[in-house]
C-alpha atoms as a PDB file:
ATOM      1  CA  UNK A   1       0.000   0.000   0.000  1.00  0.00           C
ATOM      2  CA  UNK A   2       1.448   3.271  -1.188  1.00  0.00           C
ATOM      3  CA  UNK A   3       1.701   6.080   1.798  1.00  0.00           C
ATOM      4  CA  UNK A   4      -0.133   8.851  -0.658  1.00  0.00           C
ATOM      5  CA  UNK A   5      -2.678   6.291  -1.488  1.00  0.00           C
ATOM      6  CA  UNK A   6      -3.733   5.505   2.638  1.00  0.00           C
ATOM      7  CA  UNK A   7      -2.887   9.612   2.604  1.00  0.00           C
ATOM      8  CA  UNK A   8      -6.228  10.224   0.330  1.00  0.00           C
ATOM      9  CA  UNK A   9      -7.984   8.391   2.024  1.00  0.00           C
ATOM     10  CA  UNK A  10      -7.688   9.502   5.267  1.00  0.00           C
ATOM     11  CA  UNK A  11      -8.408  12.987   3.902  1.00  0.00           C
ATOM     12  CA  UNK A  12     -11.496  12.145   2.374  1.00  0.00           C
ATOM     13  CA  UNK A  13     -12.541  10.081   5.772  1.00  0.00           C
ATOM     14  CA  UNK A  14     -11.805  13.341   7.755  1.00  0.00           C
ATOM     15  CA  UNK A  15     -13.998  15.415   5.389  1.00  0.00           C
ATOM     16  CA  UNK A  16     -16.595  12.913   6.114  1.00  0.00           C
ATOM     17  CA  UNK A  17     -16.781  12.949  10.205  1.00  0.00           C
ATOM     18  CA  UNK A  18     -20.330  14.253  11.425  1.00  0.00           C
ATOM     19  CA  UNK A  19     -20.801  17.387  13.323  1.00  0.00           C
ATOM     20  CA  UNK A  20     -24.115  17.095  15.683  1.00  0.00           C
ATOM     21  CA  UNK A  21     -27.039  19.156  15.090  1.00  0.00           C
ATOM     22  CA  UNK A  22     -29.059  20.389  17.383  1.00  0.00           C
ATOM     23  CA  UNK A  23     -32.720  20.354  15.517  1.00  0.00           C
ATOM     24  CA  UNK A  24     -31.888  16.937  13.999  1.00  0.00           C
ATOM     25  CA  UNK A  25     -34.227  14.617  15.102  1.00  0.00           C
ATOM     26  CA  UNK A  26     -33.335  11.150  13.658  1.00  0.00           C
ATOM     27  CA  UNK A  27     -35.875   8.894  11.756  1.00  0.00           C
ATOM     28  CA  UNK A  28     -35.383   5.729  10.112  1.00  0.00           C
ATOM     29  CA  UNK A  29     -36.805   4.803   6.965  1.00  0.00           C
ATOM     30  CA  UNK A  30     -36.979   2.453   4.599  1.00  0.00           C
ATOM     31  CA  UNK A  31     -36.565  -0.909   5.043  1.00  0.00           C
ATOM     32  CA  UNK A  32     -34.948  -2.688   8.623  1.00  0.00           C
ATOM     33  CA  UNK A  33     -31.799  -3.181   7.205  1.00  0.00           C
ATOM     34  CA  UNK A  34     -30.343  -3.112   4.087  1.00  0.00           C
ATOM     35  CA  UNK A  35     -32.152  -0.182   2.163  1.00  0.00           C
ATOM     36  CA  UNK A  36     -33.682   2.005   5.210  1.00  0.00           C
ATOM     37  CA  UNK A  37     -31.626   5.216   5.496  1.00  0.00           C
ATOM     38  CA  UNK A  38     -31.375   7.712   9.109  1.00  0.00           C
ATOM     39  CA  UNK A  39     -33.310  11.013   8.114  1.00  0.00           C
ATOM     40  CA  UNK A  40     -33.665  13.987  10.034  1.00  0.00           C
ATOM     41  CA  UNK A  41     -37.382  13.497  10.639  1.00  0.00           C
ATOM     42  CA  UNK A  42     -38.639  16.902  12.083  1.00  0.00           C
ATOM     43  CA  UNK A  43     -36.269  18.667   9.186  1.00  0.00           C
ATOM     44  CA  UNK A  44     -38.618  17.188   6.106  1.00  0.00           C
ATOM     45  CA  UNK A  45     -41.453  19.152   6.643  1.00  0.00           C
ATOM     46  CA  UNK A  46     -40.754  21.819   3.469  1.00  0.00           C
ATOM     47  CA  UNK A  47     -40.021  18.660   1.262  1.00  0.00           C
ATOM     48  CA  UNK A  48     -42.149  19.323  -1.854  1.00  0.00           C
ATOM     49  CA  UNK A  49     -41.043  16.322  -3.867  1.00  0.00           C
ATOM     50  CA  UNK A  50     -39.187  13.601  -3.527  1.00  0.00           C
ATOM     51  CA  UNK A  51     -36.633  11.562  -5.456  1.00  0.00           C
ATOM     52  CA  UNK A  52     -34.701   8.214  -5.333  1.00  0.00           C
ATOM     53  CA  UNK A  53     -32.090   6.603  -7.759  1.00  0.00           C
ATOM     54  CA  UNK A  54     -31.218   2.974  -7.651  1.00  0.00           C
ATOM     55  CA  UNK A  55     -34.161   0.778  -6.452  1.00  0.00           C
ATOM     56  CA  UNK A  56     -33.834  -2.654  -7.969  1.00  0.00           C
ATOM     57  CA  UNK A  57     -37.269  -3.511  -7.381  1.00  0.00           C
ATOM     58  CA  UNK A  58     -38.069  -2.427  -4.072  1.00  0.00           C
ATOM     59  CA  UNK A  59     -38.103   1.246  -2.232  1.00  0.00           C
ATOM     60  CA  UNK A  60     -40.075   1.105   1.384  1.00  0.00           C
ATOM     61  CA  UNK A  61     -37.739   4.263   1.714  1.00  0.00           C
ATOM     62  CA  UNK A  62     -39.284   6.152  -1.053  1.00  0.00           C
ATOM     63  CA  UNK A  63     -43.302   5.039  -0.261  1.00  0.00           C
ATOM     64  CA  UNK A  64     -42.539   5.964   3.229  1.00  0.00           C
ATOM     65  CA  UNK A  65     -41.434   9.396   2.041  1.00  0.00           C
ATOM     66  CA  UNK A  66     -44.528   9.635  -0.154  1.00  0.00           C
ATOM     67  CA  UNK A  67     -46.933   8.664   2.623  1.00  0.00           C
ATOM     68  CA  UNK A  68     -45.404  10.308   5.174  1.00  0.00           C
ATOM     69  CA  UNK A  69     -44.786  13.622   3.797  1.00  0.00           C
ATOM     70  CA  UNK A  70     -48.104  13.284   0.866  1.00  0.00           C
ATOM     71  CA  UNK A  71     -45.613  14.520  -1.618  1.00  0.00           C
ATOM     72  CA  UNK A  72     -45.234  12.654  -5.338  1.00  0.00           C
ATOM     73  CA  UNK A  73     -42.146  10.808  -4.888  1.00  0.00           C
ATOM     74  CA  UNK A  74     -39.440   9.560  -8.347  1.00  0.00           C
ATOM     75  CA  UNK A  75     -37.684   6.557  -8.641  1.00  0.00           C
ATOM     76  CA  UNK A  76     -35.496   5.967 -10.878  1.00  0.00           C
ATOM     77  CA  UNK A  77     -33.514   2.240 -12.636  1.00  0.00           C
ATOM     78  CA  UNK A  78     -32.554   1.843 -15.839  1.00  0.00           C
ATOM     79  CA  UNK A  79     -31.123  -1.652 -14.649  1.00  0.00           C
ATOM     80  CA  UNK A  80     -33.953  -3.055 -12.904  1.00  0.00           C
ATOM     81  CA  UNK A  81     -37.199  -2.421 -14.198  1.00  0.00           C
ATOM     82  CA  UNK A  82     -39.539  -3.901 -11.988  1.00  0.00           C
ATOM     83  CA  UNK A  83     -41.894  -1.097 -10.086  1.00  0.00           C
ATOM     84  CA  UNK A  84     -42.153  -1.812  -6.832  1.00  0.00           C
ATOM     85  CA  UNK A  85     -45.721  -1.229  -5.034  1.00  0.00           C
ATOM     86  CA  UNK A  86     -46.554   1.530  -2.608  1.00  0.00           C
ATOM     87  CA  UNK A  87     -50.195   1.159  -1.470  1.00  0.00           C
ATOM     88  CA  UNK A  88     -50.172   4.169   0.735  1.00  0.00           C
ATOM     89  CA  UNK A  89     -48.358   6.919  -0.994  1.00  0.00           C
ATOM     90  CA  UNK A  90     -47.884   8.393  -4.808  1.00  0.00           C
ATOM     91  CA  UNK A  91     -44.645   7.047  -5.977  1.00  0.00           C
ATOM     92  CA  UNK A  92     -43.844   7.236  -9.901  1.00  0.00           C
ATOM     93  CA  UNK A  93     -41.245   5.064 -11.215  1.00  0.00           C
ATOM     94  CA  UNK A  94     -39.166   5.857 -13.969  1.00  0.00           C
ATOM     95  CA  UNK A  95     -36.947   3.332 -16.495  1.00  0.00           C
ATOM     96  CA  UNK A  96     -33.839   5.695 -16.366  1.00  0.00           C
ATOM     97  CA  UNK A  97     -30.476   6.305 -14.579  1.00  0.00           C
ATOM     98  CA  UNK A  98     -28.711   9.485 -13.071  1.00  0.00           C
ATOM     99  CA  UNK A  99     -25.632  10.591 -15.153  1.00  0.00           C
ATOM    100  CA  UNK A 100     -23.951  13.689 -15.419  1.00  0.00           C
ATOM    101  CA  UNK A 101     -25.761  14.681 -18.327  1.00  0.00           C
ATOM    102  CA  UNK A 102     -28.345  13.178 -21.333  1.00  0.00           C
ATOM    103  CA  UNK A 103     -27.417   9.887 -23.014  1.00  0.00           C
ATOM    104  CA  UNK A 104     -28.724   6.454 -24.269  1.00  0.00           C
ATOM    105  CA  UNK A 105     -25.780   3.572 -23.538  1.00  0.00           C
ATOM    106  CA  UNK A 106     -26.485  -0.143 -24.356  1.00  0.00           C
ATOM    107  CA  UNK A 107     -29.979   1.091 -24.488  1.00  0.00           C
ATOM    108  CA  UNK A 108     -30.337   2.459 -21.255  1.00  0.00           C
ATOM    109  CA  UNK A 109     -31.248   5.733 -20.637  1.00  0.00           C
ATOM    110  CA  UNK A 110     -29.551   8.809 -18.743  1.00  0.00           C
ATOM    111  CA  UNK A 111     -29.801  12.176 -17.434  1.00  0.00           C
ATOM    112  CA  UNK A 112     -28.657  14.838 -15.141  1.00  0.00           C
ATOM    113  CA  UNK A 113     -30.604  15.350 -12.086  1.00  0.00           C
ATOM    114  CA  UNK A 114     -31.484  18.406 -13.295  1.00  0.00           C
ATOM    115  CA  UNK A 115     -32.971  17.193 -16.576  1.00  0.00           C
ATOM    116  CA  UNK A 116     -35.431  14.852 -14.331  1.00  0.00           C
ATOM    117  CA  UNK A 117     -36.304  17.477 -12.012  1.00  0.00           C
ATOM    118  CA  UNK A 118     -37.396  19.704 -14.785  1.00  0.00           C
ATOM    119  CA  UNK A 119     -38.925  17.098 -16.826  1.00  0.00           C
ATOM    120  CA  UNK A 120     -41.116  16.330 -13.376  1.00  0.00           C
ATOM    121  CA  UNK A 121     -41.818  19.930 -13.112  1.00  0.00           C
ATOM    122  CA  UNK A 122     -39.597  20.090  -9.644  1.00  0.00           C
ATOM    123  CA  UNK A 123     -36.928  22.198 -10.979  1.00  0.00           C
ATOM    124  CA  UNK A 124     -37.693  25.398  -8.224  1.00  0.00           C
ATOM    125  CA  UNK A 125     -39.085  22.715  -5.918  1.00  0.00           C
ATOM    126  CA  UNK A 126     -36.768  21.546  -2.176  1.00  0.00           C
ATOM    127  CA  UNK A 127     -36.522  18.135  -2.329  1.00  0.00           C
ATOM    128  CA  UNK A 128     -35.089  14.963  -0.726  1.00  0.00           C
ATOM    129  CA  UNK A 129     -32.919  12.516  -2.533  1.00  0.00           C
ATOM    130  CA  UNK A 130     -31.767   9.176  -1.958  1.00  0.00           C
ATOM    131  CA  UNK A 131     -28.987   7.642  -4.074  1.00  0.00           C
ATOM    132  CA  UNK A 132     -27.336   4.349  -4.141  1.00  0.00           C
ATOM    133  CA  UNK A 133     -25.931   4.039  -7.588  1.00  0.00           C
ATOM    134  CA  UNK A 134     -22.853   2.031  -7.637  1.00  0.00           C
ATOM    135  CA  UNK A 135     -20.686   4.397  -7.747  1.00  0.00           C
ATOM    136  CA  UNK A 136     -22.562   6.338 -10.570  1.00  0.00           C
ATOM    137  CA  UNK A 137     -22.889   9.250  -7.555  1.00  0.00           C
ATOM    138  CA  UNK A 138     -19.621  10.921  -8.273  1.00  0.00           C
ATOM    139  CA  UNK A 139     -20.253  12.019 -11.574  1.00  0.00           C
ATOM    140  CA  UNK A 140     -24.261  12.678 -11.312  1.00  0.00           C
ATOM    141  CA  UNK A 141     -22.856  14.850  -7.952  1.00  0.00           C
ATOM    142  CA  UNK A 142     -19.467  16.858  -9.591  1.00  0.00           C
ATOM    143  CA  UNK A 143     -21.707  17.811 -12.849  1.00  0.00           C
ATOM    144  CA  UNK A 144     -24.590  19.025 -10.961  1.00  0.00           C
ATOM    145  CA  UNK A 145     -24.974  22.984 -10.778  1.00  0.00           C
ATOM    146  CA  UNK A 146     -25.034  24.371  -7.380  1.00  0.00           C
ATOM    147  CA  UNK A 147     -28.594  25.586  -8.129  1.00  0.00           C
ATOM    148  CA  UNK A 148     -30.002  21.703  -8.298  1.00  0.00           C
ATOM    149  CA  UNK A 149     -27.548  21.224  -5.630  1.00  0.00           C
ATOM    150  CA  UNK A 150     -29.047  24.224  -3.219  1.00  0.00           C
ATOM    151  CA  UNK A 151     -32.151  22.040  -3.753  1.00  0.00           C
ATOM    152  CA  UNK A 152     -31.873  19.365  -1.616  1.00  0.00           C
ATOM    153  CA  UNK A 153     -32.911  19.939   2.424  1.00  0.00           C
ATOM    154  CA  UNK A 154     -31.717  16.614   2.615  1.00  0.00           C
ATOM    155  CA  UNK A 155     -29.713  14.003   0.770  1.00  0.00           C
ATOM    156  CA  UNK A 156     -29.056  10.481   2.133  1.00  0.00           C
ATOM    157  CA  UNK A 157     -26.720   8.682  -0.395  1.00  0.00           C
ATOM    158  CA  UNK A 158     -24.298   5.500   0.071  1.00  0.00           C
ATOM    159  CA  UNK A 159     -20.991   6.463  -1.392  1.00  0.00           C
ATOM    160  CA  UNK A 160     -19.057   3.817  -3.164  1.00  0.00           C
ATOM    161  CA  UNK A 161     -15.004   3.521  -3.215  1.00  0.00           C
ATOM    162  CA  UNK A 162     -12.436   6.026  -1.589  1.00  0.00           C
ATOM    163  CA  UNK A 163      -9.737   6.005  -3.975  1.00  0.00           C
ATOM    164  CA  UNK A 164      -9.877   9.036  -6.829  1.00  0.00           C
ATOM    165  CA  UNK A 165      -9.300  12.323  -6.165  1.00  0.00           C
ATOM    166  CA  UNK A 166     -12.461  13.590  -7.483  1.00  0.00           C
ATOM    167  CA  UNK A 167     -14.191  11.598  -4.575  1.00  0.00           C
ATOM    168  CA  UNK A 168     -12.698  14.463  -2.450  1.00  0.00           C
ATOM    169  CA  UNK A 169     -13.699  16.711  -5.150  1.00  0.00           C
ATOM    170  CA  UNK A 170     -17.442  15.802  -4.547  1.00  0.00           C
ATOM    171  CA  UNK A 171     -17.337  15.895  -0.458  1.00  0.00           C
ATOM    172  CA  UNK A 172     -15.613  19.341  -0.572  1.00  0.00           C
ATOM    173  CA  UNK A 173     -18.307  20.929  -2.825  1.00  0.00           C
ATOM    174  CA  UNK A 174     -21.811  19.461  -0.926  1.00  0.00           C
ATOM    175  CA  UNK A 175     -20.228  20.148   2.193  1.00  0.00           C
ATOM    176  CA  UNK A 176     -20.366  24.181   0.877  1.00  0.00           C
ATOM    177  CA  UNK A 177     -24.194  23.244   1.501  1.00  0.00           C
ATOM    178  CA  UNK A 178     -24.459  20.806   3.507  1.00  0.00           C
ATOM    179  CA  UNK A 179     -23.721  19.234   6.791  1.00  0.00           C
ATOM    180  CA  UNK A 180     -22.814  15.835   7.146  1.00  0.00           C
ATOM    181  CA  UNK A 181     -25.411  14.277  10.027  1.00  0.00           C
ATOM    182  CA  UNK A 182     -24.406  10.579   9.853  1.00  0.00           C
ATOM    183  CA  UNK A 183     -21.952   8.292   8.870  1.00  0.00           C
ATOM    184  CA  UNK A 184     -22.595   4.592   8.882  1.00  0.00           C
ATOM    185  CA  UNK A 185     -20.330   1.717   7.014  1.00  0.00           C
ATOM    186  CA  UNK A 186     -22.395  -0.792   4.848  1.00  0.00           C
ATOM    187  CA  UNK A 187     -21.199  -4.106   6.548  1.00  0.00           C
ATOM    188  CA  UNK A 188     -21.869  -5.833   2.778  1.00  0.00           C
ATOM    189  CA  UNK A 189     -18.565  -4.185   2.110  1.00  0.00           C
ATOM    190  CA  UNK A 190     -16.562  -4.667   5.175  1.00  0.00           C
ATOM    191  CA  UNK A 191     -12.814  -5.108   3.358  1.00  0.00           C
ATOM    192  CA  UNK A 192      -9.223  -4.836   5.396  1.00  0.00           C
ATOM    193  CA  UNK A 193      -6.307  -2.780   3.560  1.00  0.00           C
ATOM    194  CA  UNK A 194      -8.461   0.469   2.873  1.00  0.00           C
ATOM    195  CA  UNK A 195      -7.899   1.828   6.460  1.00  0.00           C
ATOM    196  CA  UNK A 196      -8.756   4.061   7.678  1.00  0.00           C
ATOM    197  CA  UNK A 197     -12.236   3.229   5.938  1.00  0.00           C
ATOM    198  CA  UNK A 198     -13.823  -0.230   7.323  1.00  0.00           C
ATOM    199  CA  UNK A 199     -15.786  -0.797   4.086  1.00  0.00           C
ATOM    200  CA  UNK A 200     -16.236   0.287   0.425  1.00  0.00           C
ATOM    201  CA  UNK A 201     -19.584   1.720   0.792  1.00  0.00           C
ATOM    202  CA  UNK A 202     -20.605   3.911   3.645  1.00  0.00           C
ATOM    203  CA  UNK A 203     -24.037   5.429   4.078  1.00  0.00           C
ATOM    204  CA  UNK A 204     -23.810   9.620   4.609  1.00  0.00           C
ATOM    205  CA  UNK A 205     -26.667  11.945   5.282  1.00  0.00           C
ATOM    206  CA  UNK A 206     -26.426  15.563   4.258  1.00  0.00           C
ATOM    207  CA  UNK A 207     -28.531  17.970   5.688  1.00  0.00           C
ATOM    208  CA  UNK A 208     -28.659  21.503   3.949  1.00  0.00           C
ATOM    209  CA  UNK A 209     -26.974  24.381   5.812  1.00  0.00           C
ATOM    210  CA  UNK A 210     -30.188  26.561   5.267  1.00  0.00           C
ATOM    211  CA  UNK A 211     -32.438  24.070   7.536  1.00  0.00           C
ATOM    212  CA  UNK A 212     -29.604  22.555   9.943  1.00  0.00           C
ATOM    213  CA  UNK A 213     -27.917  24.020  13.415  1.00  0.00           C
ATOM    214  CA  UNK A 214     -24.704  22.812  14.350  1.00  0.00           C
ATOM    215  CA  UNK A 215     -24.253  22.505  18.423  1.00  0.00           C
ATOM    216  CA  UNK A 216     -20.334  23.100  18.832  1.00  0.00           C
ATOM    217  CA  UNK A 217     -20.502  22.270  22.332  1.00  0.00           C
ATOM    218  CA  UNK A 218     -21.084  18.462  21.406  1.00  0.00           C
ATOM    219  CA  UNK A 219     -18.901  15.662  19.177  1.00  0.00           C
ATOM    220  CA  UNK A 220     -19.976  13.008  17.337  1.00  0.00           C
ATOM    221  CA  UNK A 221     -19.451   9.627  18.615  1.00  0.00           C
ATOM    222  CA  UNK A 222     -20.648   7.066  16.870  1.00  0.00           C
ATOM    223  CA  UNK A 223     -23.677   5.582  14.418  1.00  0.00           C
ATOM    224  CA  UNK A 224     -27.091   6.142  15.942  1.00  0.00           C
ATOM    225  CA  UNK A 225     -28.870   3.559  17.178  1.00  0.00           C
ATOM    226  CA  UNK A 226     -31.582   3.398  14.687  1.00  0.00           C
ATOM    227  CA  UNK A 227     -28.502   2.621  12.004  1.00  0.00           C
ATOM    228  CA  UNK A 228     -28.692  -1.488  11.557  1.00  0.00           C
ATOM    229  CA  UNK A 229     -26.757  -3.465  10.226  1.00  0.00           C
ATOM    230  CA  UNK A 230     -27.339  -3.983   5.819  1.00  0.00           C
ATOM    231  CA  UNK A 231     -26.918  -7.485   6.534  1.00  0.00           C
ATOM    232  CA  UNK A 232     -27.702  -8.646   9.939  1.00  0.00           C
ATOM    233  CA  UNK A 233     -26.386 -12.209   9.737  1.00  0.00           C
ATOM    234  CA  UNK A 234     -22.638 -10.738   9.379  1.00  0.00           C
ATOM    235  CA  UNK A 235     -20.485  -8.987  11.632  1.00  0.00           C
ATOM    236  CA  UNK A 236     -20.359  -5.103  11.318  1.00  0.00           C
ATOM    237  CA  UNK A 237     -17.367  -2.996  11.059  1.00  0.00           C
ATOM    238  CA  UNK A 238     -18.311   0.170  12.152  1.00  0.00           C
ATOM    239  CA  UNK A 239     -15.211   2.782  12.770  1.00  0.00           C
ATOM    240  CA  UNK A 240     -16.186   3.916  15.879  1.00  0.00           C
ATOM    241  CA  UNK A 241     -17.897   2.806  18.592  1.00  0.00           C
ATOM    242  CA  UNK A 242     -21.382   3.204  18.935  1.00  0.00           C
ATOM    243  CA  UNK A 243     -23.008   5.643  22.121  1.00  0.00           C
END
């Protein structure tokens, strides 16, 4: 292992400690485990539409959005088509991927999050977003104007890889809107020699500077409570302790 390359990383996993907030309230939502993401519950109420990208078939995050905040929430998969059922909320699901801009590959097609929110008439709307692409994130997220960005009150996304430079790129820019609430390590992708990172993909939720209050007086310790494990038959690998 090259020193620049552990270096990186432990600059990007420094950018990505939590401060606490002091009008976060956390909620979890989605499903118990793998797919439920930590929200900051009392801070949704402005959400006027809601989004989320990678879904292969199922979404309890995104219908519980829809029901619990009666706003028209967008999925989007261009790999898995399947539209998963919400019976208590409007949820529209859309055959398409995030990109950093407009294009049809192997017969797939892509756009810019700002090309769906205009096509779904959202584009002045303050949304939520929920991402788990693959790894797709960094470029959808470095080509996105700071407009689209300036959007989201909150974004809950699981980052994948630590590696590139432009990964520090990314977690610079949204943290010039946002702060970061939570931090919690997918134990799918628990891996040794990427210290100081425990896994590959790590779950992060951003909360926008406009709706959020940092309490200086406290330090983050640790996953919340309400932040299972993706897979609860194997052994987590968390980098700090839990309170």
């Amino acid at each position: 292992m090259r020193s620049s390359d552990r270096q990186h990383r432990q600059a990007l996993f420094d950018l990505l400690q939590p401060v606490v907030l002091s009008n976060c309230e956390f909620v979890r939502l989605g499903e118990p485990n793998d797919g439920g993401y930590l929200m900051c519950g009392n801070l949704l109420d402005r959400v006027e539409a809601g989004y989320s990208y990678g879904i292969a078939n199922y979404d309890q995050w995104g219908c519980d959005i829809a029901t619990r905040l009666g706003v028209v929430l967008h999925q989007y998969d261009c790999f898995d088509t399947r539209q998963p059922a919400c019976s208590t909320g409007k949820t529209v699901f859309h055959a398409e991927c995030v990109a950093a801009a407009r294009k049809v590959e192997e017969g797939r097609l892509f756009d810019s999050m700002a090309g769906q929110f205009a096509q779904n008439g959202d584009a002045s709307k303050r949304l939520v977003v929920k991402m788990d692409v693959e790894g797709a994130e960094w470029d959808s997220l470095l080509s996105a104007s700071d407009e689209t960005l300036d959007r989201f009150d909150q974004l809950a996304i699981e980052l994948h890889y630590m590696n590139e430079p432009r990964h520090i790129e990314v977690v610079k820019r949204l943290k010039q809107f946002f702060h970061i609430a939570h931090l919690h390590f997918n134990n799918h992708a628990c891996a040794d020699g990427i210290e100081p990172f425990p896994a590959w993909a790590y779950e992060v939720l951003f909360i926008n500077k406009r709706i959020a209050f940092v309490d200086d007086t406290r330090q983050w310790t640790g996953p919340h409570r309400l932040a299972t494990r993706a897979d609860p038959r194997r052994p987590d690998c968390q980098s700090v302790s839990s309170p």
